[in-house]
Protein backbone atom coordinates (compact mmCIF):
# COMPACT_ATOMS: atom_id res chain seq x y z
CA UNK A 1 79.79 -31.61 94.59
CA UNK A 2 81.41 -27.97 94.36
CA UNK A 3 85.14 -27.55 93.74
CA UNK A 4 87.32 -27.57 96.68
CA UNK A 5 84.62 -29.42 98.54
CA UNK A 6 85.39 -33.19 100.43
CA UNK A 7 83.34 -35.47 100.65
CA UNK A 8 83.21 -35.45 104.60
CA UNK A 9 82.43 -32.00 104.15
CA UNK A 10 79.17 -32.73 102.16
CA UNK A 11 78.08 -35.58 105.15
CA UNK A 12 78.63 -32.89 107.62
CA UNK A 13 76.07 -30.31 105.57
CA UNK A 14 73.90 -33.31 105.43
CA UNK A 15 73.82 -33.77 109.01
CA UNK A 16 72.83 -29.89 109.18
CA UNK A 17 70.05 -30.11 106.63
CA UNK A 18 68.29 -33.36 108.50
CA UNK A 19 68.27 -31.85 112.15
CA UNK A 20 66.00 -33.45 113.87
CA UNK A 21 64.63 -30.51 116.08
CA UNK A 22 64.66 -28.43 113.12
CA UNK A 23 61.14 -27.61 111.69
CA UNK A 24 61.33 -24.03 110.56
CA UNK A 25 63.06 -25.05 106.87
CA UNK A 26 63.08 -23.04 104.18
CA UNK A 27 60.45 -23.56 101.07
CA UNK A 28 62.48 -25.29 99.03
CA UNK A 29 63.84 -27.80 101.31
CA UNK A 30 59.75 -28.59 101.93
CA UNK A 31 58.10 -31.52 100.16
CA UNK A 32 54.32 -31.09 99.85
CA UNK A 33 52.25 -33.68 101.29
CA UNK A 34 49.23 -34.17 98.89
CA UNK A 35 47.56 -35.54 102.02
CA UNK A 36 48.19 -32.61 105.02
CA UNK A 37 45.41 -30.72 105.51
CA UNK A 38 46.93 -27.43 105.06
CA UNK A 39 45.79 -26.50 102.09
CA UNK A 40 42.01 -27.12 103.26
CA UNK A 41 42.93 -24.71 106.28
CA UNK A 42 44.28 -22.02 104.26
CA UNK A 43 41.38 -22.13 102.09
CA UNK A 44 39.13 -21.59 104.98
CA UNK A 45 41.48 -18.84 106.59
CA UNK A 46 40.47 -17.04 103.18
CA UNK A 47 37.05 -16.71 103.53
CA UNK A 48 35.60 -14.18 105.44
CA UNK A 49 34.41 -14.12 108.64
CA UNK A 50 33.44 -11.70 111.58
CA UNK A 51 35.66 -11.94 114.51
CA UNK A 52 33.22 -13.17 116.68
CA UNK A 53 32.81 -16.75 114.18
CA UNK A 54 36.35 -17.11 113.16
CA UNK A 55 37.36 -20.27 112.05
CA UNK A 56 39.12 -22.72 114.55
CA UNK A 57 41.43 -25.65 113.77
CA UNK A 58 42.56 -28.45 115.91
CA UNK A 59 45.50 -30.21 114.01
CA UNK A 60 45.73 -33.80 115.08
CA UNK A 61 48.32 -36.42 114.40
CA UNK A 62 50.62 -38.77 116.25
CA UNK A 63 54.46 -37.29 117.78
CA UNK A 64 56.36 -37.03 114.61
CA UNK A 65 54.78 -36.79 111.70
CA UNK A 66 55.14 -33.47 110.57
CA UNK A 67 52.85 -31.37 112.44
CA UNK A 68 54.79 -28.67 114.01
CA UNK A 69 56.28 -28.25 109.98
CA UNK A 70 52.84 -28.16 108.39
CA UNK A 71 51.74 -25.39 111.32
CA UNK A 72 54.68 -23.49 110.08
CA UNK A 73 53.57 -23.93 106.68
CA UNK A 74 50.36 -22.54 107.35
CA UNK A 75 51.94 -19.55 109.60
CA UNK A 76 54.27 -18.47 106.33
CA UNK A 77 51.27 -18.70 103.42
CA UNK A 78 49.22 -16.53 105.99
CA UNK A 79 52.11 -13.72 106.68
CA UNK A 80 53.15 -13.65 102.70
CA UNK A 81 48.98 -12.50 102.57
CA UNK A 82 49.25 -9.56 104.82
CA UNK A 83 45.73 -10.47 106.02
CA UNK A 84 46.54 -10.82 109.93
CA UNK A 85 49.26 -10.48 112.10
CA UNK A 86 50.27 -13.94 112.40
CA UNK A 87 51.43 -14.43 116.13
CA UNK A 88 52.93 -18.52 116.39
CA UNK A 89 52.97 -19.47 119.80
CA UNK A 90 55.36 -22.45 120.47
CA UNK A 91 54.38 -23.93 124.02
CA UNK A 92 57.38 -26.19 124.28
CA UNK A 93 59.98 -23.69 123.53
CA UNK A 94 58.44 -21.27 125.74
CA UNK A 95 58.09 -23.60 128.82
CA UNK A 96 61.61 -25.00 127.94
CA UNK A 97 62.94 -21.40 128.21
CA UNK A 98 60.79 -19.44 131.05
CA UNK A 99 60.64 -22.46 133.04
CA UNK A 100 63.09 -24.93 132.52
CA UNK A 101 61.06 -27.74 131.70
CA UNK A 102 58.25 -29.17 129.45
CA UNK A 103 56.73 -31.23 131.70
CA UNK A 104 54.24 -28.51 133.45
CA UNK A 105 51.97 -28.63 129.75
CA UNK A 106 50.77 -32.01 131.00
CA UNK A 107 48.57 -29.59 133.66
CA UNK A 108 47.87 -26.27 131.80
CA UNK A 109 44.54 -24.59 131.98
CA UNK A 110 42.66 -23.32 128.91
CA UNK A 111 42.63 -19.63 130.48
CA UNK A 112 46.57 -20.25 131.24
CA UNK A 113 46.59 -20.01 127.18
CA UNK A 114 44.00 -17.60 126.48
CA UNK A 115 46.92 -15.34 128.88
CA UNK A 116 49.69 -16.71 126.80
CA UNK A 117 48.09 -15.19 123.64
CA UNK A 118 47.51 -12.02 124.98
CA UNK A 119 51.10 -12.04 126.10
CA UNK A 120 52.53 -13.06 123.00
CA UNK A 121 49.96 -10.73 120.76
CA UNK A 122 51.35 -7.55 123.05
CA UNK A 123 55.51 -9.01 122.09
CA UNK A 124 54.50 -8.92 118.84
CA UNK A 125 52.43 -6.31 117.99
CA UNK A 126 55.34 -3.78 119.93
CA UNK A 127 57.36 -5.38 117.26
CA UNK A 128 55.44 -3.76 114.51
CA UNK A 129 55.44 -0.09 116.21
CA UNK A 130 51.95 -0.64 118.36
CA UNK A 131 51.71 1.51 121.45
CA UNK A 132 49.51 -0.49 124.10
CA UNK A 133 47.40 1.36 126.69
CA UNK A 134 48.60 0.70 130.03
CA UNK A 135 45.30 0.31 130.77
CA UNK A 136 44.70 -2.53 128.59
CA UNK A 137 47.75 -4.45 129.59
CA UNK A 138 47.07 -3.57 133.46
CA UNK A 139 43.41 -4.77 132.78
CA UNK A 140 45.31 -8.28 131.56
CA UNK A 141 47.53 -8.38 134.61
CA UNK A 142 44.80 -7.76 136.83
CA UNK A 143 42.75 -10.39 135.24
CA UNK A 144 45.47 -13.14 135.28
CA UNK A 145 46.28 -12.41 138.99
CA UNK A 146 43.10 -12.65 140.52
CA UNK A 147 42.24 -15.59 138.37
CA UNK A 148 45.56 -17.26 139.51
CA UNK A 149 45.15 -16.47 142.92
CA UNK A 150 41.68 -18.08 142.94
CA UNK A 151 42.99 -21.24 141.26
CA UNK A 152 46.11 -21.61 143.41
CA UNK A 153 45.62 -23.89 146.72
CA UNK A 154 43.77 -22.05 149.66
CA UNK A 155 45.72 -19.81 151.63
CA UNK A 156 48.09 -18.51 148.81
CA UNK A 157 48.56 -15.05 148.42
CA UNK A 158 47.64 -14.17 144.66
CA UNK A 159 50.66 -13.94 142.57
CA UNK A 160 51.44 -10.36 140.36
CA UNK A 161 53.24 -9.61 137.20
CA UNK A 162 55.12 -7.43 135.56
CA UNK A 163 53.15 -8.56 131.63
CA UNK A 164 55.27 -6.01 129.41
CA UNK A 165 58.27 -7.96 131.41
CA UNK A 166 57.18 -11.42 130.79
CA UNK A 167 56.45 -10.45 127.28
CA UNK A 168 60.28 -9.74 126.84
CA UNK A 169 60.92 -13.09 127.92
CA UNK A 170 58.74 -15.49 125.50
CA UNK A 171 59.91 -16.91 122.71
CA UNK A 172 57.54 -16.77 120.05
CA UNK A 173 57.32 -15.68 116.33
CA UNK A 174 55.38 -13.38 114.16
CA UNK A 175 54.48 -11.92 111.38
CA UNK A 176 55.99 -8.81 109.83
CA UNK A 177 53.77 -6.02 108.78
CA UNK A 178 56.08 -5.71 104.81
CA UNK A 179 52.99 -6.29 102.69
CA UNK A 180 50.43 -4.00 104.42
CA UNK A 181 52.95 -0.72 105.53
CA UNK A 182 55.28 -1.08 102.16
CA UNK A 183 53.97 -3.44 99.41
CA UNK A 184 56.13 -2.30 97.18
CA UNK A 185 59.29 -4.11 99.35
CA UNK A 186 57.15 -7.46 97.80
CA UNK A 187 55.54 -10.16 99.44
CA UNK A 188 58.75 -12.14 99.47
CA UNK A 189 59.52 -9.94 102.28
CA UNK A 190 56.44 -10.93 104.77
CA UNK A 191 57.40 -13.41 106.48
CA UNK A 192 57.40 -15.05 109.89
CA UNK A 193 60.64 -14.67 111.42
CA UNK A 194 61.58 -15.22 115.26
CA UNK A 195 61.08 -13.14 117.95
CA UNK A 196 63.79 -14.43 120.45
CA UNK A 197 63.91 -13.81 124.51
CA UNK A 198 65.76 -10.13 124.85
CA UNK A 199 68.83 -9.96 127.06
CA UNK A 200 67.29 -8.06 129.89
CA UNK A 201 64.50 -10.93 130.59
CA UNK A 202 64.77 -13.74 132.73
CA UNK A 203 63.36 -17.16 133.73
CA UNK A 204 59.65 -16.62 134.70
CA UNK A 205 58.67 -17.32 138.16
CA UNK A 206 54.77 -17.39 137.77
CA UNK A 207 52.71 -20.08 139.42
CA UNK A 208 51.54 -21.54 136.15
CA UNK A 209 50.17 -24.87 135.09
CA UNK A 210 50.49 -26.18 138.49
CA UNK A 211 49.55 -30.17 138.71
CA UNK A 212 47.30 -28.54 142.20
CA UNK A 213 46.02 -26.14 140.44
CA UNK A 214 42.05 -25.99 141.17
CA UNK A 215 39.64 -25.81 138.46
CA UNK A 216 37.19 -23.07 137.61
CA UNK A 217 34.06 -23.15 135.52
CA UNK A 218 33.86 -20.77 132.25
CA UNK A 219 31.04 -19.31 134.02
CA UNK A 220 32.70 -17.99 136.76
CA UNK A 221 33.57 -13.98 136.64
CA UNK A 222 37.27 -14.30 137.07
CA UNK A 223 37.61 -16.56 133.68
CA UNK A 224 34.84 -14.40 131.72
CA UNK A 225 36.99 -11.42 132.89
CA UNK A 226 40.60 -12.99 131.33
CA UNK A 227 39.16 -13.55 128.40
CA UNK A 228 37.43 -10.36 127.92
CA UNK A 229 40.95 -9.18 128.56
CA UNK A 230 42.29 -10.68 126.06
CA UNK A 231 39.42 -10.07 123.12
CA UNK A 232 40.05 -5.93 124.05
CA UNK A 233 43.98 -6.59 123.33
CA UNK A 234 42.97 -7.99 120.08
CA UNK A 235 40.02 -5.33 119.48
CA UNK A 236 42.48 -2.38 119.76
CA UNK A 237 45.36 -3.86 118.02
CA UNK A 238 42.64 -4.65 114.77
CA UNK A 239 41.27 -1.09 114.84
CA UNK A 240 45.00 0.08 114.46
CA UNK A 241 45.97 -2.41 112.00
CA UNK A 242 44.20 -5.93 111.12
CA UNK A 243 43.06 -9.09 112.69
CA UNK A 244 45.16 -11.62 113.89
CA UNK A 245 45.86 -15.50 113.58
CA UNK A 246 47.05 -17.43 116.56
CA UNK A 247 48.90 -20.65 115.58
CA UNK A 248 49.63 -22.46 118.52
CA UNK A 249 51.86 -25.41 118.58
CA UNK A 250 52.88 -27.86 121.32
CA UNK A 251 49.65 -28.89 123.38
CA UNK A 252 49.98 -32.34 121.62
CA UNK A 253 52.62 -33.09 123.81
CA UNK A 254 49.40 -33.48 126.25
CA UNK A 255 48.99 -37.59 126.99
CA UNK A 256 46.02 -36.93 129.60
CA UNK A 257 42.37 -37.46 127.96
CA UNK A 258 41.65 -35.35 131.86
CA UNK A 259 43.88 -32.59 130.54
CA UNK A 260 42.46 -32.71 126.96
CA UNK A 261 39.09 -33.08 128.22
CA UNK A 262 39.57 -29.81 130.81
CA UNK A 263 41.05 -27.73 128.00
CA UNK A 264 38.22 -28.15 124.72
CA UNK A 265 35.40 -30.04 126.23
CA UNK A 266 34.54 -29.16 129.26
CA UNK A 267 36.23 -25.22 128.77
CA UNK A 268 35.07 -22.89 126.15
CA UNK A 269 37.55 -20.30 127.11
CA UNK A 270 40.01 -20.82 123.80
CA UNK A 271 36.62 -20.88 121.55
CA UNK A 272 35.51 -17.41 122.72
CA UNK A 273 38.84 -15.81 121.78
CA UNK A 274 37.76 -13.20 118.85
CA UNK A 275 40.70 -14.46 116.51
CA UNK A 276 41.30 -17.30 114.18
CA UNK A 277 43.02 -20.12 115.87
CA UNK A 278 44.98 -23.26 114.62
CA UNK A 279 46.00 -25.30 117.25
CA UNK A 280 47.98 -28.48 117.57
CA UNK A 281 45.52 -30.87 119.09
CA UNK A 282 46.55 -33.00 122.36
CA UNK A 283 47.51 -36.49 121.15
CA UNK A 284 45.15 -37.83 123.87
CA UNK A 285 42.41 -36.40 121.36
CA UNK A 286 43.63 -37.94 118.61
CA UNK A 287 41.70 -40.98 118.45
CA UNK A 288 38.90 -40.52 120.49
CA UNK A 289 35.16 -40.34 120.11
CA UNK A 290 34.93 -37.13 121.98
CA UNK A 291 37.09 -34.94 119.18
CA UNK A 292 33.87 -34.49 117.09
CA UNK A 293 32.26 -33.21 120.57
CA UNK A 294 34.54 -30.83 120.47
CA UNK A 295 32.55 -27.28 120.03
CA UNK A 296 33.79 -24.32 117.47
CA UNK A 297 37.21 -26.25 116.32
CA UNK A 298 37.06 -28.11 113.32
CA UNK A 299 39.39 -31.54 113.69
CA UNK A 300 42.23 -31.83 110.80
CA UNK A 301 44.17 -35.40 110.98
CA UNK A 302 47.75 -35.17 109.84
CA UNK A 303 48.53 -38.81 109.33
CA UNK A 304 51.52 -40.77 109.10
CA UNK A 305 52.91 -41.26 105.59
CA UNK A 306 51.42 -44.31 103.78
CA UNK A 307 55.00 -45.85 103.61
CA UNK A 308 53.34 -49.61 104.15
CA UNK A 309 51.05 -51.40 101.77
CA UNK A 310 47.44 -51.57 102.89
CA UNK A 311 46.88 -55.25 101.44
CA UNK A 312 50.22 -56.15 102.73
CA UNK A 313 52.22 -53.83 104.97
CA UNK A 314 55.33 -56.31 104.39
CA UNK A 315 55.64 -54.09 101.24
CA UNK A 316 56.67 -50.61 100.49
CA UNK A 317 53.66 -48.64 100.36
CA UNK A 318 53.19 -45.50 97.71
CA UNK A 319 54.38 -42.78 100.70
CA UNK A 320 58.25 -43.87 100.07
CA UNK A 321 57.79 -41.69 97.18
CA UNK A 322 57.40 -38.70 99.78
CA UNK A 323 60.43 -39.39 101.36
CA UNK A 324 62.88 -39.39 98.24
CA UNK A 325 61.55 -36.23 97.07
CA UNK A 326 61.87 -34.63 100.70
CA UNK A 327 65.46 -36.35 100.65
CA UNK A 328 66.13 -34.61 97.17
CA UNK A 329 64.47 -30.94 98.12
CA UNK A 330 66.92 -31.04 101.30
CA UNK A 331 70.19 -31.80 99.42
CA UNK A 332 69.28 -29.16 96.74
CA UNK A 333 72.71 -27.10 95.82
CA UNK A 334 74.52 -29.35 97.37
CA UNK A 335 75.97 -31.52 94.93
CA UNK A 336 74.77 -34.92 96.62
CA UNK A 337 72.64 -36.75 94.33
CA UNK A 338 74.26 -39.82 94.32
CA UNK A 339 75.06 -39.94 97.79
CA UNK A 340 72.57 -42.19 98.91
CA UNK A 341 71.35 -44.54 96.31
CA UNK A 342 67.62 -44.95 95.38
CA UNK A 343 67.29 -48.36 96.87
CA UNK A 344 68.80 -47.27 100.38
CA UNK A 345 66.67 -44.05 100.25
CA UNK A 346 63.57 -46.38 99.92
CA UNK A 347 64.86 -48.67 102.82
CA UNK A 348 65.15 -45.56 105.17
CA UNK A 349 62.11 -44.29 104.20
CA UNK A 350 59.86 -47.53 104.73
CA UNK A 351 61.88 -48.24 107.99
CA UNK A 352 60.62 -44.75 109.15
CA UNK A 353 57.03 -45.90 109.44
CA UNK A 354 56.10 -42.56 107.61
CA UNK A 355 56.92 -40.23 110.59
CA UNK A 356 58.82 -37.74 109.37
CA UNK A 357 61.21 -36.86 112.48
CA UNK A 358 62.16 -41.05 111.85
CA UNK A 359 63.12 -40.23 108.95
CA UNK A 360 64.96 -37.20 109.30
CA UNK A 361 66.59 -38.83 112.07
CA UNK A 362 68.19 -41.78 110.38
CA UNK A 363 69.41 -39.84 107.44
CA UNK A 364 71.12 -37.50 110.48
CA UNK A 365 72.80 -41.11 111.33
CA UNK A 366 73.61 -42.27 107.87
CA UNK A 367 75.35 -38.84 108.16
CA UNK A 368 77.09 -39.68 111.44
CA UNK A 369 78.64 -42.82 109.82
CA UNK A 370 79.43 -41.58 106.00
CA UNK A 371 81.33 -38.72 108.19
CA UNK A 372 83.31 -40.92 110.23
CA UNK A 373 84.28 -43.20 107.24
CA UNK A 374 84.28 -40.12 104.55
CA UNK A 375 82.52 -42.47 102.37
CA UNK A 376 81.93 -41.34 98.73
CA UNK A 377 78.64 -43.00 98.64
CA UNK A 378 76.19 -44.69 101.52
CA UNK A 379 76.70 -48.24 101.39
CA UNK A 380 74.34 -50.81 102.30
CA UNK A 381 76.28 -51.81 105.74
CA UNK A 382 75.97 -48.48 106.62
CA UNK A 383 72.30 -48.47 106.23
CA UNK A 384 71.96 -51.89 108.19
CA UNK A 385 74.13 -50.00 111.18
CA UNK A 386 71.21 -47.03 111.13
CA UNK A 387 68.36 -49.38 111.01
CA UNK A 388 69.86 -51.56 114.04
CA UNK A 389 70.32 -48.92 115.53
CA UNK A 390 66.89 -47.33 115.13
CA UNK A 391 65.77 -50.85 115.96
CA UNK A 392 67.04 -50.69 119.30
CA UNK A 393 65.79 -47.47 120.47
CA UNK A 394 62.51 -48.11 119.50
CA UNK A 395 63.00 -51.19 120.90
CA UNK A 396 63.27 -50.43 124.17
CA UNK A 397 60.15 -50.95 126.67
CA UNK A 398 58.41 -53.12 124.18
CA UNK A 399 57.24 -56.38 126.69
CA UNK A 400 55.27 -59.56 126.56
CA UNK A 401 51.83 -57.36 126.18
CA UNK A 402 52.72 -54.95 123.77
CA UNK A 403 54.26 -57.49 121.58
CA UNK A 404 50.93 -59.64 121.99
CA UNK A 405 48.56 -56.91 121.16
CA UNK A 406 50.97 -55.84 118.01
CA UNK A 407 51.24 -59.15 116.66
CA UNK A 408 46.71 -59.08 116.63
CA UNK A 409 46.69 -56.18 114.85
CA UNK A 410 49.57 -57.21 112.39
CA UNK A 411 47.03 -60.40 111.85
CA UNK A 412 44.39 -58.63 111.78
CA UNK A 413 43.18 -58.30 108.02
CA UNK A 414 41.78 -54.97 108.63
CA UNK A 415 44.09 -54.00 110.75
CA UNK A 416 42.00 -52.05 113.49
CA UNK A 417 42.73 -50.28 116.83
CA UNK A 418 42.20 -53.02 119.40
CA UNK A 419 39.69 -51.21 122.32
CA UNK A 420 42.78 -51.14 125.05
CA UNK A 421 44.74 -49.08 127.17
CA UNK A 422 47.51 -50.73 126.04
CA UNK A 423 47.14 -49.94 122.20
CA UNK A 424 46.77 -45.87 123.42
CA UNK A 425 49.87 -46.42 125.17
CA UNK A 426 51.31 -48.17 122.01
CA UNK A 427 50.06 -44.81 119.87
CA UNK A 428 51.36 -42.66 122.74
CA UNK A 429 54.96 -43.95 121.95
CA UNK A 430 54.78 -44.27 118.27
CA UNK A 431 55.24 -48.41 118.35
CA UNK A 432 51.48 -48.50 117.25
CA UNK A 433 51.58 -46.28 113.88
CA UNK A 434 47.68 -45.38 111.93
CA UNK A 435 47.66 -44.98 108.53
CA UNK A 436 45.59 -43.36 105.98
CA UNK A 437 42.57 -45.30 103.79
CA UNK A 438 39.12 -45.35 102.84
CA UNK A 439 39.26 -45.65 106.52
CA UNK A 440 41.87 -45.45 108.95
CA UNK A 441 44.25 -48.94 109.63
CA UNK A 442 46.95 -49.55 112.33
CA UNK A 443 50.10 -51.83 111.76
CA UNK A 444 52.82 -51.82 114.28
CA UNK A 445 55.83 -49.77 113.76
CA UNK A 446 57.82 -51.47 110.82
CA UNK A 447 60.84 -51.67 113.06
CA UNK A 448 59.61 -53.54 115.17
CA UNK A 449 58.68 -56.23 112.60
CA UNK A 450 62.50 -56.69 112.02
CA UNK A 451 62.62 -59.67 114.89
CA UNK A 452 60.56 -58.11 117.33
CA UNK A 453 57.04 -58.83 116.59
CA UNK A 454 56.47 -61.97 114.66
CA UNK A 455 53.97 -62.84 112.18
């Protein structure tokens, strides 16, 4: 601990470093996962490719484990490369802030987000100095309003927009252009840093992702026409300078197989985009038997953390590991070692059910509670207070059913996905957790095994 420093002082830095809504960290407060596909992605961002086959991603995984972090991850080894102009689009920040809510991304269209690249790409490639052609960005406009006036119920008149405007107003994040325009500032200096709404923009007022909103088929001239809009925007901007990489996070937040069906089975329209794409997949994808149907994206599982023991989940499992050396990398500098002692850690961490933002989050609350007390070290009533608390929450809407349909697959010896609604709705909400293997197992969420589901 530095001198001059109190101990409530450290709790409240600790509460800073393990904020749950927090997922752009720096480096080295990152633990690797030796199991995240990231690695495989970068390695296939590196090959070459002509813009017209570049590679396409869809990251899967259940709410909290790590996704939106190993997307970052991704975003930041691209930019330190210089090889594209990495553009990150972040759907839930972005309808948070132009519209108020997240709850329209439960009805988006594909060629809504074909649109919101070719906004974002014109934010960010101003940022770096590039002069659109009013024609171009008038040719988008054009394309968005007659396709949104064609989609919107009969007898609306078809909506305009101002794009350079609603470019102003997105919150995104991209790429600097350091290594390519002055590699001798290093590649320490290209990074992906945030591009925030300017002062002068303000809440959008588009019709967009509309729950009445009427579908149209790829074939149809208005949708060819958006994204031909879209593939010029990204044509001029890679004759000026060099490609560019959309990483788009937040369509996992999708629950609806319809929705996830509309947007990568039955649409094409974010497969013909001339660009590299890694997007987060909608959870309703995640395990289904139409993801391998799904044309031009290749499917990357993010799973939880293996924090249970496959031959007997009772057990800590080898992923608790993970979780003390993300615990150490996050207290680094700060003099708090011993804060939390080993055994504690490795209660948190197998409590978590490997999902990361569980895990962050009761640390955050061991926090809370070591702050209020200014305790020198976590003790182990403080640790029970965090996991009945965590117990509770989680909890919550658990009935008769779910608890019968947990309690099969706990006594299950192989642990599979029972072929119900019910056990999607249990994945939905995290109280059904999957786990890596030879082949993938299910076990219900380790809280729950405290005294709500009973072997």
């Amino acid at each position: 601990m530095p001198t001059g420093t109190s101990v409530r002082d450290v709790w409240n830095e600790l509460r800073t470093r393990f904020d749950v809504e927090e997922w752009q960290i720096p480096d080295e407060w990152r633990a690797d996962r030796t199991d995240s596909p990231a690695g495989k992605i970068l390695r296939e961002l590196d090959r070459p490719a002509a813009p017209r086959t570049s590679p396409m991603f869809l990251l899967s995984g259940t709410i909290g484990t790590g996704k939106s972090t190993e997307l970052w991850r991704i975003a930041e080894e691209r930019a330190r490369t210089g090889a594209e102009l990495v553009v990150f689009v972040d759907l839930v920040r972005h309808f948070q802030n132009a519209f108020g809510s997240t709850e329209a991304l439960q009805h988006i269209s594909s060629w809504e987000v074909c649109f919101l690249c070719g906004v974002a790409l014109i934010r960010a490639a101003q940022e770096e100095g590039y002069r659109w052609s009013p024609d171009s960005v008038q040719g988008l406009a054009d394309a968005w309003s007659a396709l949104a006036g064609a989609a919107l119920p009969s007898g609306a008149a078809p909506p305009t927009i101002d794009v350079f405007n609603a470019a102003k107003s997105m919150v995104l994040f991209a790429s600097t252009a350091v290594s390519v325009l002055a590699p001798q500032a290093g590649a320490a200096a290209a990074v992906v840093r945030s591009l925030a709404e300017l002062a002068s923009a303000g809440k959008w007022s588009l019709p967009m992702a509309k729950k009445d909103t009427r579908r149209l088929e790829d074939q149809d001239p208005l949708m060819q026409s958006l994204v031909d809009r879209v593939n010029v925007l990204l044509g001029d901007f890679r004759q000026w300078s060099r490609p560019v990489l959309f990483v788009i996070d937040g369509l996992d937040r999708i629950v609806s197989f319809e929705r996830a069906e509309a947007l990568f089975l039955h649409s094409q329209m974010l497969a013909r985009l001339q660009a590299p794409l890694v997007v987060c997949a909608p959870f309703a994808l995640r395990n289904h038997l139409a993801t391998s149907e799904v044309r031009r994206f290749k499917p990357r599982i993010l799973h939880n953390v293996p924090v249970l023991d496959h031959a007997d989940p009772m057990r800590p499992g080898p992923g608790v590991a993970f979780f003390g050396d993300l615990f150490q990398r996050r207290i680094h500098g700060l003099g708090a070692g011993h804060l939390v002692p080993q055994p504690l850690l490795a209660r948190l961490a197998y409590y978590s059910g490997g999902r990361a933002r569980d895990f962050v989050r009761t640390i955050r609350m061991l926090a809370d509670y070591g702050y209020d007390d200014a305790a020198p070290v976590a003790t182990e009533a403080m640790v029970q207070e965090v996991i009945t608390e965590a117990r509770h929450l989680i909890e919550g809407g658990v009935d008769k059913g779910h608890v019968a349909l947990l309690e099969a697959v706990a006594r299950d010896p192989k642990h599979e996905l029972p072929d119900s609604q019910t056990a999607r709705e249990l994945l939905t909400y995290a109280r059904l957790l999957p786990y890596p293997n030879e082949s993938e197992w299910f076990y219900p969420h380790p809280l729950l095994m405290i005294s709500k589901v009973r072997l």
